[in-house]
N, C-alpha and C. Protein backbone atom coordinates (compact mmCIF):
# COMPACT_ATOMS: atom_id res chain seq x y z
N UNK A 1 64.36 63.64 79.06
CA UNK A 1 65.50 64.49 79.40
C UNK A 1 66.46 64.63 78.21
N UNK A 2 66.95 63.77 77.48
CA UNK A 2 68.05 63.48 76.09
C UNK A 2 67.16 64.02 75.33
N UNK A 3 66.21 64.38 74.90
CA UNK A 3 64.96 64.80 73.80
C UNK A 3 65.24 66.33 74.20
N UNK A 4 65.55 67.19 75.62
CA UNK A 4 65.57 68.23 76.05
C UNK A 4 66.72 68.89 76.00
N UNK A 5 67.64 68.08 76.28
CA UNK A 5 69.13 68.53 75.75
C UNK A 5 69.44 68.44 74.52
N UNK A 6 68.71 67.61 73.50
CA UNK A 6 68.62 67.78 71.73
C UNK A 6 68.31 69.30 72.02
N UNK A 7 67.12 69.36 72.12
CA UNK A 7 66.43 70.61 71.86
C UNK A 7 67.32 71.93 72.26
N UNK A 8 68.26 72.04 73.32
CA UNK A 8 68.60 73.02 74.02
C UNK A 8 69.37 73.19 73.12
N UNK A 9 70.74 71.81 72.82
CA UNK A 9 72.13 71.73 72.13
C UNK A 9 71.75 72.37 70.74
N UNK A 10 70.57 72.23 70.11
CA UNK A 10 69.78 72.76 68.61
C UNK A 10 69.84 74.24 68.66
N UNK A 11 69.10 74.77 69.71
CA UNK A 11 68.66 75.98 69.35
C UNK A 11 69.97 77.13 69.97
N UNK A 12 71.13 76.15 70.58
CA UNK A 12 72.45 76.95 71.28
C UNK A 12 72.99 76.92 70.07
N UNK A 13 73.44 75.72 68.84
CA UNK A 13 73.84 75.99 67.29
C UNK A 13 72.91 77.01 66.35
N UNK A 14 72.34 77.03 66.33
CA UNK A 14 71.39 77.54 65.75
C UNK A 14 71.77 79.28 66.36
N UNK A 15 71.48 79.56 67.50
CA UNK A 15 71.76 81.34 67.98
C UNK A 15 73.24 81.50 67.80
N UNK A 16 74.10 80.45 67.61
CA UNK A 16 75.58 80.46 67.52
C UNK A 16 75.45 80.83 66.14
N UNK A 17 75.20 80.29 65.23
CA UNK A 17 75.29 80.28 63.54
C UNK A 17 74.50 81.70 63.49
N UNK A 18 73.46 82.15 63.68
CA UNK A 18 72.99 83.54 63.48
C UNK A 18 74.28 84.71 64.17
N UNK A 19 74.50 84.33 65.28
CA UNK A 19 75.36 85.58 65.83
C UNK A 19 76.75 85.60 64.87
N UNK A 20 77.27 83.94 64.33
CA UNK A 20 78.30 84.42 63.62
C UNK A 20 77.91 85.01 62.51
N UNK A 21 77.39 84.92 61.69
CA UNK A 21 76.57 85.27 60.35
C UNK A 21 76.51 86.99 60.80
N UNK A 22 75.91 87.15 61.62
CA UNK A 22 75.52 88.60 61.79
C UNK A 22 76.89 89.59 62.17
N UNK A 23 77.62 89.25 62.59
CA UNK A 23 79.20 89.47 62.91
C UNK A 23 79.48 89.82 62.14
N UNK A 24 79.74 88.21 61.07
CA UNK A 24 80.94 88.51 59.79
C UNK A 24 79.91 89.34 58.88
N UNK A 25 78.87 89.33 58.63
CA UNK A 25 78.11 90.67 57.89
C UNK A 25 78.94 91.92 58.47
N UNK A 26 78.46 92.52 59.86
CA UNK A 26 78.88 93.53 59.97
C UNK A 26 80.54 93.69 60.03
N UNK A 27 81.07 92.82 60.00
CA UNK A 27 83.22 93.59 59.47
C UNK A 27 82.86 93.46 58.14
N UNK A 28 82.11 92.40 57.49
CA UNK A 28 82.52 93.33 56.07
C UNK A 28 81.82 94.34 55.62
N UNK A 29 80.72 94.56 55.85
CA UNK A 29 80.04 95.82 55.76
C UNK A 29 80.60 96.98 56.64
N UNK A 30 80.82 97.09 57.22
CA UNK A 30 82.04 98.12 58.20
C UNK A 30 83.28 98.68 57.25
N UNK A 31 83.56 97.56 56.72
CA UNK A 31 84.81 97.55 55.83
C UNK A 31 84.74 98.18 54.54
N UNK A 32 83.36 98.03 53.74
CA UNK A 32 83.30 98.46 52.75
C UNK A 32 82.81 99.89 52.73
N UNK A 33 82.43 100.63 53.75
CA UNK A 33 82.05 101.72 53.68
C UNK A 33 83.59 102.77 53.99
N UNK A 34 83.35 103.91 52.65
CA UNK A 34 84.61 104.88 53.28
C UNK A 34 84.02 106.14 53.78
N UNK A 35 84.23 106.30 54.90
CA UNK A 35 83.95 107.91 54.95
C UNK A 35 84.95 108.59 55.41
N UNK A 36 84.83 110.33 54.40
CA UNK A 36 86.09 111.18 54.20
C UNK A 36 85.38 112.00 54.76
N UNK A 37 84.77 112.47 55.60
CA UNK A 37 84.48 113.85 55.90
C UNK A 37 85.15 114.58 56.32
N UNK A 38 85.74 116.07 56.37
CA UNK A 38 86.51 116.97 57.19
C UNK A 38 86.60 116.64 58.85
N UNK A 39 87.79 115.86 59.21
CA UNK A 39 88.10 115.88 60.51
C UNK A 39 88.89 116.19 61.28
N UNK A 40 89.64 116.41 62.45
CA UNK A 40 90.77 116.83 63.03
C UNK A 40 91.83 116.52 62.67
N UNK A 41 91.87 114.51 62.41
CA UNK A 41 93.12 113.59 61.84
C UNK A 41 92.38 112.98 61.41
N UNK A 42 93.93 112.14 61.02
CA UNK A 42 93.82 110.53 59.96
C UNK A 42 94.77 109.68 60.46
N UNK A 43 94.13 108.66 61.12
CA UNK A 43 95.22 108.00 62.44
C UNK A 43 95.04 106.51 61.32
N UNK A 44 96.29 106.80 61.31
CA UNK A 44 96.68 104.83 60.41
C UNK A 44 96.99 104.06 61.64
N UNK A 45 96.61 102.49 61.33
CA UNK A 45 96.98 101.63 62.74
C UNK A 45 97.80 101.18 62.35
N UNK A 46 98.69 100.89 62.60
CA UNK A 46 100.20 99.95 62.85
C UNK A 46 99.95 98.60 62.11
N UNK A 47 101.04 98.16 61.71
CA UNK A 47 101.01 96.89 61.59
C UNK A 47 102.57 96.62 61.16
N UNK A 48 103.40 95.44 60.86
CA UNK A 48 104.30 94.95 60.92
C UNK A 48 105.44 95.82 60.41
N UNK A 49 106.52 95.89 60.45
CA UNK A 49 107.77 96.60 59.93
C UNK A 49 108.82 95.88 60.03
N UNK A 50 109.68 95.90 58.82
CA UNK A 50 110.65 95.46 58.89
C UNK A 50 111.99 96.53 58.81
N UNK A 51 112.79 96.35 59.95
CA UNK A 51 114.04 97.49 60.20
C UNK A 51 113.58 98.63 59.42
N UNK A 52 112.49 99.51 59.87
CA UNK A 52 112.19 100.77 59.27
C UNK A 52 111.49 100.74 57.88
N UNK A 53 111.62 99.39 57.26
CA UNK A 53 110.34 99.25 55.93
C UNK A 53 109.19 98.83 56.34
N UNK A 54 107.67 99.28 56.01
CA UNK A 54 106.54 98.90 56.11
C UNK A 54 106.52 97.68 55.54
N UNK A 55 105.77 97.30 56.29
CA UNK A 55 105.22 95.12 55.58
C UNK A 55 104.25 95.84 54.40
N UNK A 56 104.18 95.30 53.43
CA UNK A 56 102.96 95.01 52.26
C UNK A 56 101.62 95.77 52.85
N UNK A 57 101.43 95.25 54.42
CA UNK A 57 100.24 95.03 54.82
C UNK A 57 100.07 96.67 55.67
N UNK A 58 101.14 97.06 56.05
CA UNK A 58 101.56 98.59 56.67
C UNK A 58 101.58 99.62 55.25
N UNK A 59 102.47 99.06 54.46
CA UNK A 59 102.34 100.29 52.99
C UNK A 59 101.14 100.05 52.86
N UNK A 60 100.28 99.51 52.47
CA UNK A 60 98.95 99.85 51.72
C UNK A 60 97.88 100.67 52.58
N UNK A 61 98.21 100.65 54.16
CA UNK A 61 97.73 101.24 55.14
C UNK A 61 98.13 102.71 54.94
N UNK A 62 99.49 103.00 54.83
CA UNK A 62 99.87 104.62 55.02
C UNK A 62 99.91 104.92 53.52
N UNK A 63 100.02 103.94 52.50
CA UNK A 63 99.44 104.58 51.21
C UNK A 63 98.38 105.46 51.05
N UNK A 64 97.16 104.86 51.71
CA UNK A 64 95.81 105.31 51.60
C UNK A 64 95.80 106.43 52.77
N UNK A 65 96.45 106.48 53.83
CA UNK A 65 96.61 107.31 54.89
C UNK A 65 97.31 108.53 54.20
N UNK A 66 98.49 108.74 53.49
CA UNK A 66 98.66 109.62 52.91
C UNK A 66 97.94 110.18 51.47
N UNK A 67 97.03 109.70 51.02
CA UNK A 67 96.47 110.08 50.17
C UNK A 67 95.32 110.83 50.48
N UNK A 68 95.10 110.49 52.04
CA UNK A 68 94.19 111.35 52.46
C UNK A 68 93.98 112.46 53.16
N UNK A 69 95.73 112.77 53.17
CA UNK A 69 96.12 113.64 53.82
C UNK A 69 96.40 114.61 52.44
N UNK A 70 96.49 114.39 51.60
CA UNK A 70 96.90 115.03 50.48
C UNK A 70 95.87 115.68 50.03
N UNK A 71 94.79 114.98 50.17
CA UNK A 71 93.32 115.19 49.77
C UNK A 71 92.51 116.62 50.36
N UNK A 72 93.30 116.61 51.47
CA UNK A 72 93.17 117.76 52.78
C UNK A 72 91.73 117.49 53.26
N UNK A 73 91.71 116.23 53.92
CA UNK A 73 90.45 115.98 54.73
C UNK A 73 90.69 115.95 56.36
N UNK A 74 92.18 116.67 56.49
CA UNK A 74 92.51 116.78 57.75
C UNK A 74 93.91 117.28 58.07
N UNK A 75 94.12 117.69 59.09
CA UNK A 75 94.87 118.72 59.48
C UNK A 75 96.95 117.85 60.07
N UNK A 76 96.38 117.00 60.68
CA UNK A 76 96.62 116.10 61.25
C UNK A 76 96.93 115.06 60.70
N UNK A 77 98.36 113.73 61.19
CA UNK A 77 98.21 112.63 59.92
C UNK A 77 98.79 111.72 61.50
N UNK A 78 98.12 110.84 61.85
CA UNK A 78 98.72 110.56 63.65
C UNK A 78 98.87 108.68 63.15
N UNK A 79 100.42 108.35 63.18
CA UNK A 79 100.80 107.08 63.45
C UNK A 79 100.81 106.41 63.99
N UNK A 80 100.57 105.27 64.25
CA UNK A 80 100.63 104.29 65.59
C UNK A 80 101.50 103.37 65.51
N UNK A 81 101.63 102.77 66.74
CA UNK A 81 102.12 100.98 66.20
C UNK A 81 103.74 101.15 67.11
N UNK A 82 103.99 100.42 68.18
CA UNK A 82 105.11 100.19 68.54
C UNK A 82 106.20 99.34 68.95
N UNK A 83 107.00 98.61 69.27
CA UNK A 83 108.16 97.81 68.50
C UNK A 83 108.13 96.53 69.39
N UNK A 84 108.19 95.37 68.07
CA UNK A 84 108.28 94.00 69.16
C UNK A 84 109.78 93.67 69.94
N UNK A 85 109.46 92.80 69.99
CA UNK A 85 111.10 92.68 70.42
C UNK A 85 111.98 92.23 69.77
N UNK A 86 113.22 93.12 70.12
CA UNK A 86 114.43 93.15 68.93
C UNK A 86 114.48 93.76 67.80
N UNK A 87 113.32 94.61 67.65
CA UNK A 87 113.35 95.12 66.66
C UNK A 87 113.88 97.02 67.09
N UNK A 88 114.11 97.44 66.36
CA UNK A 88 115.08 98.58 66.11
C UNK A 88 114.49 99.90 65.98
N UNK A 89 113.54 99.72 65.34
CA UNK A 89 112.54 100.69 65.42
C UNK A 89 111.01 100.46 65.34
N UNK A 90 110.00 101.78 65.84
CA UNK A 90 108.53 101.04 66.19
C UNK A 90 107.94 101.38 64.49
N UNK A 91 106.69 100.79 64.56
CA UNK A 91 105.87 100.59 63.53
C UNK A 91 105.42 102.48 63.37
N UNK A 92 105.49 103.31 64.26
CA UNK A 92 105.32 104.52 63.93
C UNK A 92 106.30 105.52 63.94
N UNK A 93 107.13 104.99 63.72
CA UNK A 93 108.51 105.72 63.29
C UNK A 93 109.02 105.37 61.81
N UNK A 94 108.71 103.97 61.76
CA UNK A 94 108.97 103.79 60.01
C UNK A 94 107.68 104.36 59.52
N UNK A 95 106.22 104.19 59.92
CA UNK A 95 105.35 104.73 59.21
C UNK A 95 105.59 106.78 59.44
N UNK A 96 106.39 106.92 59.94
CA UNK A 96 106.45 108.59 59.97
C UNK A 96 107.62 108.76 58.90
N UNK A 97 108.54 108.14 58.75
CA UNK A 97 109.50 108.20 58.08
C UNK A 97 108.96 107.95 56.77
N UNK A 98 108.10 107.30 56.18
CA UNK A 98 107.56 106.70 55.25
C UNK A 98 106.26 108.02 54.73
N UNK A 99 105.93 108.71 55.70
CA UNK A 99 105.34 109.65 55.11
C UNK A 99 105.70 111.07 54.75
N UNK A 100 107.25 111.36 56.05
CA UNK A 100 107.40 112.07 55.33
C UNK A 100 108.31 112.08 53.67
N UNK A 101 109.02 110.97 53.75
CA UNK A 101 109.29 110.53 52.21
C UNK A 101 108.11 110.88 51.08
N UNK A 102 106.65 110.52 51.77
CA UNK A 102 105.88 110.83 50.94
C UNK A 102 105.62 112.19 50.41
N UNK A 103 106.00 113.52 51.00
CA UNK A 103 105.97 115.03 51.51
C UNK A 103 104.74 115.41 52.50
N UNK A 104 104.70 114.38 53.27
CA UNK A 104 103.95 115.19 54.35
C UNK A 104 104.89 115.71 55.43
N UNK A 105 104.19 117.01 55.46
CA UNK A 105 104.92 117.97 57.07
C UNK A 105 105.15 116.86 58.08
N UNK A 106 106.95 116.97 58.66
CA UNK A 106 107.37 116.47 59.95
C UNK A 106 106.28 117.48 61.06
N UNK A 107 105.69 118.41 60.90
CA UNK A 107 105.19 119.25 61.90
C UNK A 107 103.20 118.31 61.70
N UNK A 108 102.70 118.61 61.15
CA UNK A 108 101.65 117.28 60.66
C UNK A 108 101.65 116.47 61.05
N UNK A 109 102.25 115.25 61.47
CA UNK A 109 102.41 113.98 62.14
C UNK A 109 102.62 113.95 63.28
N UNK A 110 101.74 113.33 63.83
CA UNK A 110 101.44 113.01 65.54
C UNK A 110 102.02 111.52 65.75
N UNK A 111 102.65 111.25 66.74
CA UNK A 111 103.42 109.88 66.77
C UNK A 111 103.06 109.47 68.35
N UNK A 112 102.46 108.07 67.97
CA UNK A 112 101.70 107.38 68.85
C UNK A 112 102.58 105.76 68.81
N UNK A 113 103.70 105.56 69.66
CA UNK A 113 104.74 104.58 69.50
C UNK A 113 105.10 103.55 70.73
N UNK A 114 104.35 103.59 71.44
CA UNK A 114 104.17 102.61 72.16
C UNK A 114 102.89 100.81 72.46
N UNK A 115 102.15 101.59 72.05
CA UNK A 115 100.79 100.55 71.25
C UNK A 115 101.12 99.55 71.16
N UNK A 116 101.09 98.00 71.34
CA UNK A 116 101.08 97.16 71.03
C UNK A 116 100.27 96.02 70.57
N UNK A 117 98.99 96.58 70.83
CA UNK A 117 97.79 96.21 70.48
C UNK A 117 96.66 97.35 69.74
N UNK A 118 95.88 96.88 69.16
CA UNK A 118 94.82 97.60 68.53
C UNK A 118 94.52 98.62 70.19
N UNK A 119 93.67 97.86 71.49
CA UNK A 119 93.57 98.65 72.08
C UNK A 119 94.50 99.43 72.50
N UNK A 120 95.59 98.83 72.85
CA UNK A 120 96.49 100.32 73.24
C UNK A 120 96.65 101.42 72.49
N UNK A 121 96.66 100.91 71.22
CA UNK A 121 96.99 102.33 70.06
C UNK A 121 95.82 102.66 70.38
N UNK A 122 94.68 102.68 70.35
CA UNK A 122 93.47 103.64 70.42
C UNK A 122 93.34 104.30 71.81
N UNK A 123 94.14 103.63 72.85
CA UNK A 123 93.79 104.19 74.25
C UNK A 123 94.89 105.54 73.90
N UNK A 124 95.73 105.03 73.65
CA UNK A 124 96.90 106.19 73.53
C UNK A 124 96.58 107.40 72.64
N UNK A 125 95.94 107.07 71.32
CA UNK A 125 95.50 108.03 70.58
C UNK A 125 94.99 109.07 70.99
N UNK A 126 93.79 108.25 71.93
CA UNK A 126 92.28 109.37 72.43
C UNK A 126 93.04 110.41 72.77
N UNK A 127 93.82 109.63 74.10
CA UNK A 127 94.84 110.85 74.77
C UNK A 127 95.31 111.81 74.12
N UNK A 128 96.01 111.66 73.15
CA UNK A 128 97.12 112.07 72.22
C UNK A 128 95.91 113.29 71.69
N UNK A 129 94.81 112.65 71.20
CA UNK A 129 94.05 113.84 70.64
C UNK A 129 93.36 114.52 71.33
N UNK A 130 92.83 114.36 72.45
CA UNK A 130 92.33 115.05 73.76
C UNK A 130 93.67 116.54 74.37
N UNK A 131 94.39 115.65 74.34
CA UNK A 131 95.70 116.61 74.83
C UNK A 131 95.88 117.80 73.89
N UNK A 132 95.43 117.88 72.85
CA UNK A 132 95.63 118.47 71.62
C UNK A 132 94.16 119.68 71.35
N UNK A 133 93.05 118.86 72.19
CA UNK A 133 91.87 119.64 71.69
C UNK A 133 90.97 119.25 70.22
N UNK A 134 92.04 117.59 69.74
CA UNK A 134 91.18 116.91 68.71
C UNK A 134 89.95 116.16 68.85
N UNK A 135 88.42 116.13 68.18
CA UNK A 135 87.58 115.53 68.56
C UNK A 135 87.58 114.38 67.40
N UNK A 136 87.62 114.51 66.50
CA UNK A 136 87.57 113.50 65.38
C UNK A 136 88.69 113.46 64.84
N UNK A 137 88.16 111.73 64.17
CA UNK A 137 89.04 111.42 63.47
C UNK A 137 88.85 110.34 62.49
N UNK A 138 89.74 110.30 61.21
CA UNK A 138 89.03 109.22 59.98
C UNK A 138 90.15 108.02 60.25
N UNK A 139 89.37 107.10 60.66
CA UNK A 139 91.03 105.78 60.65
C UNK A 139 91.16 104.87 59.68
N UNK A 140 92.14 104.60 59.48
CA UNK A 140 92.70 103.88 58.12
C UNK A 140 93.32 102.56 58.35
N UNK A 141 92.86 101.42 58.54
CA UNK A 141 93.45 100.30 57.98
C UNK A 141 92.76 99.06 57.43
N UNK A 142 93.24 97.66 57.35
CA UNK A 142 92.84 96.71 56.76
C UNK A 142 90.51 96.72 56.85
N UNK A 143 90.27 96.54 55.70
CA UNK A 143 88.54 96.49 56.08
C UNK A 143 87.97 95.48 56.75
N UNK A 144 88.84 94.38 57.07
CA UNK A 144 88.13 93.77 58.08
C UNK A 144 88.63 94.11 59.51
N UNK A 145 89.05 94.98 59.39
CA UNK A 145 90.39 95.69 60.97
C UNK A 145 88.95 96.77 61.23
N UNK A 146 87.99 97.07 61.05
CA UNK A 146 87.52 98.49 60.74
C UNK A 146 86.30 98.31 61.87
N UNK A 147 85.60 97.01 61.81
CA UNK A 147 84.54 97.49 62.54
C UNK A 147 85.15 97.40 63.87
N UNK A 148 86.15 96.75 64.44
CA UNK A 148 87.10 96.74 65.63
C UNK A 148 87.17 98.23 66.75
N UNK A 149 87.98 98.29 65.07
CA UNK A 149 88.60 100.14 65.65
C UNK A 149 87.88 101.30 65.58
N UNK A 150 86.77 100.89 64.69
CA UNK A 150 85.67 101.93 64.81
C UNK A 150 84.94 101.64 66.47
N UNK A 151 84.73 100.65 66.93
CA UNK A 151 83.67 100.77 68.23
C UNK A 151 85.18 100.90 69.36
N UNK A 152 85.86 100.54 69.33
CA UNK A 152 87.37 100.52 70.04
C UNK A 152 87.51 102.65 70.12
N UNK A 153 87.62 102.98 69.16
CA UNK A 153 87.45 104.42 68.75
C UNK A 153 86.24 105.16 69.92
N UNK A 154 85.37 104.74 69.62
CA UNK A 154 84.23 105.56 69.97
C UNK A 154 83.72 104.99 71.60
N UNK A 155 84.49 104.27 71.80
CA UNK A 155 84.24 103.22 73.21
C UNK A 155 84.99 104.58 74.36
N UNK A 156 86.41 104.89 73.03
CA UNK A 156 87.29 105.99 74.00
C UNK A 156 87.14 107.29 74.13
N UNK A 157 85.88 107.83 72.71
CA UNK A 157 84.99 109.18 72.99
C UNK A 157 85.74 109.74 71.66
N UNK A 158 86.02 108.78 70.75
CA UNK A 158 86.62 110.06 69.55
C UNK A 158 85.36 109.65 68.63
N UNK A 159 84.92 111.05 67.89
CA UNK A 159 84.19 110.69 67.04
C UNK A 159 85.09 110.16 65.81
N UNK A 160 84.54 108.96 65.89
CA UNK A 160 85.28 107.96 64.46
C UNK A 160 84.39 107.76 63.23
N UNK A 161 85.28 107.78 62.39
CA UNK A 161 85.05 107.33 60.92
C UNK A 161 86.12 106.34 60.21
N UNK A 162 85.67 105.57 58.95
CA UNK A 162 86.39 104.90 58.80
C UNK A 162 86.61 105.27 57.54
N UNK A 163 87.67 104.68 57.04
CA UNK A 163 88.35 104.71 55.79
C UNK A 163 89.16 103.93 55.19
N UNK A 164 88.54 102.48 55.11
CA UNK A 164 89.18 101.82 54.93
C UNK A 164 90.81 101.22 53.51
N UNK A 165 91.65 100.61 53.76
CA UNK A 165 92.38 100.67 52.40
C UNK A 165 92.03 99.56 51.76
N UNK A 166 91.73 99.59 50.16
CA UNK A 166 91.42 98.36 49.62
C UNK A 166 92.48 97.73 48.87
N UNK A 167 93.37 98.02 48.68
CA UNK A 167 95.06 97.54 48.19
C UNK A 167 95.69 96.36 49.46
N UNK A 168 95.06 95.85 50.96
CA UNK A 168 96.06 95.02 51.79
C UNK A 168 96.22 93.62 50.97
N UNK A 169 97.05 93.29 51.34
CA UNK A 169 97.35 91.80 50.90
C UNK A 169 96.18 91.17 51.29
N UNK A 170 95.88 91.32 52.78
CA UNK A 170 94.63 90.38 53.53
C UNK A 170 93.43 90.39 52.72
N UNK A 171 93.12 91.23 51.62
CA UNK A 171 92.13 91.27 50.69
C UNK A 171 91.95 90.88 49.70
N UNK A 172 93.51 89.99 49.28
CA UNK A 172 93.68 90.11 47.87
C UNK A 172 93.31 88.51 47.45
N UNK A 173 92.64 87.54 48.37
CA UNK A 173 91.92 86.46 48.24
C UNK A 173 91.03 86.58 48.65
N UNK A 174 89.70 85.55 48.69
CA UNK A 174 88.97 85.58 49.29
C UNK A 174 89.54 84.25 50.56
N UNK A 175 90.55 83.61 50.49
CA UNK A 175 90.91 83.07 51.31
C UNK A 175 91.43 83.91 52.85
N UNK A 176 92.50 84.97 51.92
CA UNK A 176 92.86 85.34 52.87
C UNK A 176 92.16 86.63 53.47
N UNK A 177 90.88 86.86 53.43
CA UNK A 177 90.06 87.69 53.45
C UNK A 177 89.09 86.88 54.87
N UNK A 178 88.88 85.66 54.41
CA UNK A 178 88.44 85.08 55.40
C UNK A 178 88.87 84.92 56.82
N UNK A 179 90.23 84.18 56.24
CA UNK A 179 90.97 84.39 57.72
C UNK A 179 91.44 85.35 58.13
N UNK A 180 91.10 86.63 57.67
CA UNK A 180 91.58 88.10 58.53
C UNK A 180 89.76 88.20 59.20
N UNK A 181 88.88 87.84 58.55
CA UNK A 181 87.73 88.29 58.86
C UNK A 181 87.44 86.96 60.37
N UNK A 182 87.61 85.43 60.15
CA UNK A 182 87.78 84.81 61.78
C UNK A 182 88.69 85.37 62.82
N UNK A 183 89.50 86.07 62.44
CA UNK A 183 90.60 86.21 63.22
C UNK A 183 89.46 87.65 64.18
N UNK A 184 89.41 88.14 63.56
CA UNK A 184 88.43 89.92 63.93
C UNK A 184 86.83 89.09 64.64
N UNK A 185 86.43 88.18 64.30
CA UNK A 185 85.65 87.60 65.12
C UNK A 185 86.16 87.10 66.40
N UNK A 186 86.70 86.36 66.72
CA UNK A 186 87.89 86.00 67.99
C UNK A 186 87.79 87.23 68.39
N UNK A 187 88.85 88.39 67.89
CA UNK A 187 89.37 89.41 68.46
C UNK A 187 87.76 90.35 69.35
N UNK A 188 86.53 90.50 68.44
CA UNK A 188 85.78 91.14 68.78
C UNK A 188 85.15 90.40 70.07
N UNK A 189 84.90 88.90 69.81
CA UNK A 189 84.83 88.21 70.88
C UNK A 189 85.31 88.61 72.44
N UNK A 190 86.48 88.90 72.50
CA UNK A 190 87.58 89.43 73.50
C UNK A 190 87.41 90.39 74.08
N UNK A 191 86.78 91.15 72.78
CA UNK A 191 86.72 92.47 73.76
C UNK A 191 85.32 92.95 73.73
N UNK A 192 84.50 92.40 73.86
CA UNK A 192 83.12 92.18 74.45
C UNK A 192 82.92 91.66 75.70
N UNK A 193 83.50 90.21 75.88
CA UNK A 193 83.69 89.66 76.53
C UNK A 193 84.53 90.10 78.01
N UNK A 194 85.39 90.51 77.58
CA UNK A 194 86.37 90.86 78.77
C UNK A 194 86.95 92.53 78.70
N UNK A 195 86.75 92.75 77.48
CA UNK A 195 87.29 94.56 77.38
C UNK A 195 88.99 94.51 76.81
N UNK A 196 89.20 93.35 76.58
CA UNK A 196 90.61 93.35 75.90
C UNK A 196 90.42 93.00 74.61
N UNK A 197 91.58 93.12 73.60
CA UNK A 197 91.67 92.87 72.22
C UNK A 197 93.52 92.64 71.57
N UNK A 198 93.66 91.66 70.96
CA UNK A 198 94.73 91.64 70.45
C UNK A 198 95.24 93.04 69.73
C-alpha cells in the first residue's frame, strides 16, 4: 500500500511539474509575440495610478498603447481600469488624460472606468465594443499579463490580439519577471478553476 502511494504521490509531482512548465512556457510565449493587424481598437488594461499620474507600470502600458494608435492600426484607443479606494480618480481617466496629452482625439477614446479586475475590465469592454458594433481588438499590457487577457478576451467573443509592451518595470529583471509570471499562474489557475481572476 506505502509502495502505491509513492507511486501515486510521484507521478501527481511529476504531471504537476509538466503542467507548470507548460503554463509558464505559454505566458511567456504569449508575451513575446506582437500582433498589429488593422482592428476596430486598442484597449490598454489598467494598472495603478497615482492622483491622476500613471505608475511606471501604467506609462509603459499607454506608451505603447499610444504609439499604436499613432501608427493607425485602429480607429479606436479604449481605457480601462477603475478606482481603489480613496483614490480620486480611476486608472482610466488618468490613462485618458495621459493620452490625450499625448494628441490623441478626446472623440477616439472609449472609457471603460469601473473594472476592478482584469475580468471586469474585459467583461465591460466586450460590452462597450458590442454596443458600438466593434469586433476586434489589439490589447496592450504587461507580457506576462497577455496570455490572461488574450483567452479572458476571446472567452467574451472579441476577436483578440495581443500587443504586448516591452518597456514595464515587471520585465526589467528576470527576477521580477518571474514573479509577475507566478503571480499569472495563480491568477490563470482561478480562472480555470472557478471562472474568476484577480
Amino acid at each position: 500500500m506505502r509502495r502505491h502511494l509513492v507511486r501515486l504521490l510521484l507521478a501527481a509531482l511529476i504531471i504537476g511539474f509538466v503542467a507548470f512548465g507548460w503554463a509558464t512556457f505559454r505566458i511567456w510565449e504569449a508575451g513575446s509575440r506582437d500582433d498589429r493587424p488593422n482592428a476596430d481598437a486598442i484597449v490598454v488594461l489598467g494598472a495603478a495610478q497615482y492622483d491622476g499620474r500613471p505608475s511606471p507600470v501604467f506609462r509603459a502600458r499607454l506608451d505603447h498603447a499610444v504609439d499604436l494608435y499613432e501608427a493607425g492600426v485602429a480607429r479606436y484607443l479604449v481605457v480601462t481600469g477603475g478606482k481603489a479606494k480613496g483614490d480620486r480618480t480611476t486608472e482610466a481617466g488618468a490613462a485618458r488624460a495621459f493620452a490625450i496629452a499625448r494628441g490623441v482625439p478626446a472623440s477616439a477614446i472609449l472609457v471603460e472606468d469601473r473594472g476592478r479586475t482584469t475580468l471586469e475590465s474585459l467583461r465591460a469592454v466586450a460590452g462597450l465594443l458590442r454596443d458600438r458594433g466593434l469586433a476586434s481588438a489589439i490589447f496592450v499590457s504587461d507580457r506576462t499579463h497577455m496570455l490572461r487577457v488574450l483567452r479572458i478576451a476571446r472567452d467574451e467573443g472579441i476577436t483578440a490580439y495581443g500587443s504586448p509592451t516591452a518597456t514595464s518595470p515587471t520585465d526589467a529583471t528576470f527576477l521580477s519577471r518571474a514573479d509577475a509570471t507566478i503571480h499569472e499562474l495563480g491568477a490563470l489557475t482561478l480562472y480555470f478553476v472557478s471562472g474568476q481572476t484577480p
